[in-house]
Protein backbone atom coordinates (compact mmCIF):
# COMPACT_ATOMS: atom_id res chain seq x y z
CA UNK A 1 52.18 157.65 79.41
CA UNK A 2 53.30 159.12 76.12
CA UNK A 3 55.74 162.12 75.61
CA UNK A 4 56.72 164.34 72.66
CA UNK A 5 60.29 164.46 71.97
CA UNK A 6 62.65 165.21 69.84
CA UNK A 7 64.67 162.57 68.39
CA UNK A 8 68.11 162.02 65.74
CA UNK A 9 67.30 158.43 64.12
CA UNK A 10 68.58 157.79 60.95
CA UNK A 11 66.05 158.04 58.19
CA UNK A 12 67.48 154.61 56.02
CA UNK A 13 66.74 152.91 59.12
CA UNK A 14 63.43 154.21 59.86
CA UNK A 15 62.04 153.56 56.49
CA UNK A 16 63.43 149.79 56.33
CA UNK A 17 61.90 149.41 60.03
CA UNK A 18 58.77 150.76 58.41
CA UNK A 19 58.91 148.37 55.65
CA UNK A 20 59.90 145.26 57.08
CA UNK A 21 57.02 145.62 59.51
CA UNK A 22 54.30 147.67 57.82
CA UNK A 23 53.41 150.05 59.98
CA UNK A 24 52.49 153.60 58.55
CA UNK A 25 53.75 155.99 60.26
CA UNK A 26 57.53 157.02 61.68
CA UNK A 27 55.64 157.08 65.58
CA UNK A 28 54.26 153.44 64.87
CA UNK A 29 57.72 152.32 64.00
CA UNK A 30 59.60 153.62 67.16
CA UNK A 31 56.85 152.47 69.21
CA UNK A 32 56.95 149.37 67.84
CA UNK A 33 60.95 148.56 67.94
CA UNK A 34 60.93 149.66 71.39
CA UNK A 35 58.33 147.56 72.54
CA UNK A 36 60.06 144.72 70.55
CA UNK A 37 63.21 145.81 72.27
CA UNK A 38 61.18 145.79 75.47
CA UNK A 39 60.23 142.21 74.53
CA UNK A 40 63.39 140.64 73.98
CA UNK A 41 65.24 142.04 77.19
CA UNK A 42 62.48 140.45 79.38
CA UNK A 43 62.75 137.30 77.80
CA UNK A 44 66.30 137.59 77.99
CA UNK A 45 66.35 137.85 81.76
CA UNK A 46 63.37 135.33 82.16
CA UNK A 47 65.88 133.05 79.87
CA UNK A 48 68.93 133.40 82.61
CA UNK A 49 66.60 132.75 85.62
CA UNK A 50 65.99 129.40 83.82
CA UNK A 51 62.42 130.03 85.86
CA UNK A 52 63.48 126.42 87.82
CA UNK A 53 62.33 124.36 84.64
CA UNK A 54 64.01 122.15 82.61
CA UNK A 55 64.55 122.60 78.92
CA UNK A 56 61.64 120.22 77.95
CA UNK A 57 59.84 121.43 80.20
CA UNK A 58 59.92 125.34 79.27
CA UNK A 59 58.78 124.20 75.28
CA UNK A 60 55.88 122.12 76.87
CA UNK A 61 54.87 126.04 78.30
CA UNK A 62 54.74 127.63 74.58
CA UNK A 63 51.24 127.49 72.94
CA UNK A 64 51.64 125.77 69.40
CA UNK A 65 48.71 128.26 68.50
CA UNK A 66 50.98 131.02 69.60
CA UNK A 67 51.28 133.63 66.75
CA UNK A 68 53.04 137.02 67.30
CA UNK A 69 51.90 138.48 64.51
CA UNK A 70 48.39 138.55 65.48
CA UNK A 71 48.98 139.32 69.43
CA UNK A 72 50.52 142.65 67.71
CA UNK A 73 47.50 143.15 66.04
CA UNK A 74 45.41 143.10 69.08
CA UNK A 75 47.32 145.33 71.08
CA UNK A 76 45.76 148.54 72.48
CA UNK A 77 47.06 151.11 70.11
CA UNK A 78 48.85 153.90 71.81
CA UNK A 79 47.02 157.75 70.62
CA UNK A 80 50.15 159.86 70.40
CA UNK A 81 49.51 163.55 69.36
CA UNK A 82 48.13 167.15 70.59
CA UNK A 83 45.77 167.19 73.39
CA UNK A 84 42.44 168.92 72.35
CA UNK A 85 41.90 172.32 73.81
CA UNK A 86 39.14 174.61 75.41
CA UNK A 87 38.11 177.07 73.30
């Protein structure tokens, strides 16, 4: 579900977040750090439950084909924007 808000973020930030990942537009970049963000914290946790496997055996579970980059580039996109209305 997508909302419009209203949000402070500081605009140095935004841009560099824009550039570093080349996405064009401020509403790509947010969704895109927080989904990172999203990312991170659920490997974090998945990290501390050690998931019962050893070290060698939690690299033997990572494709070698695995490439971020391009799983981002398959993702659904998400619309954001005004709903159309009945005229």
């Amino acid at each position: 579900m997508a909302m419009k808000m209203t949000l402070h973020i500081d605009e140095d930030l935004l841009k560099r977040v824009m550039a570093a990942t080349g996405v064009t537009s401020k509403t790509k970049a947010i969704d895109l750090a927080l989904r990172e963000i999203d990312r991170r914290a659920t490997l974090s946790r998945l990290a501390a439950e050690g998931l019962g496997m050893t070290a060698d055996e939690l690299k033997e579970t990572v494709d070698p084909a695995y490439d971020l980059a391009e799983m981002r580039r398959r993702e659904t996109p998400v619309t954001y924007g005004r709903k159309s209305r009945a005229r």
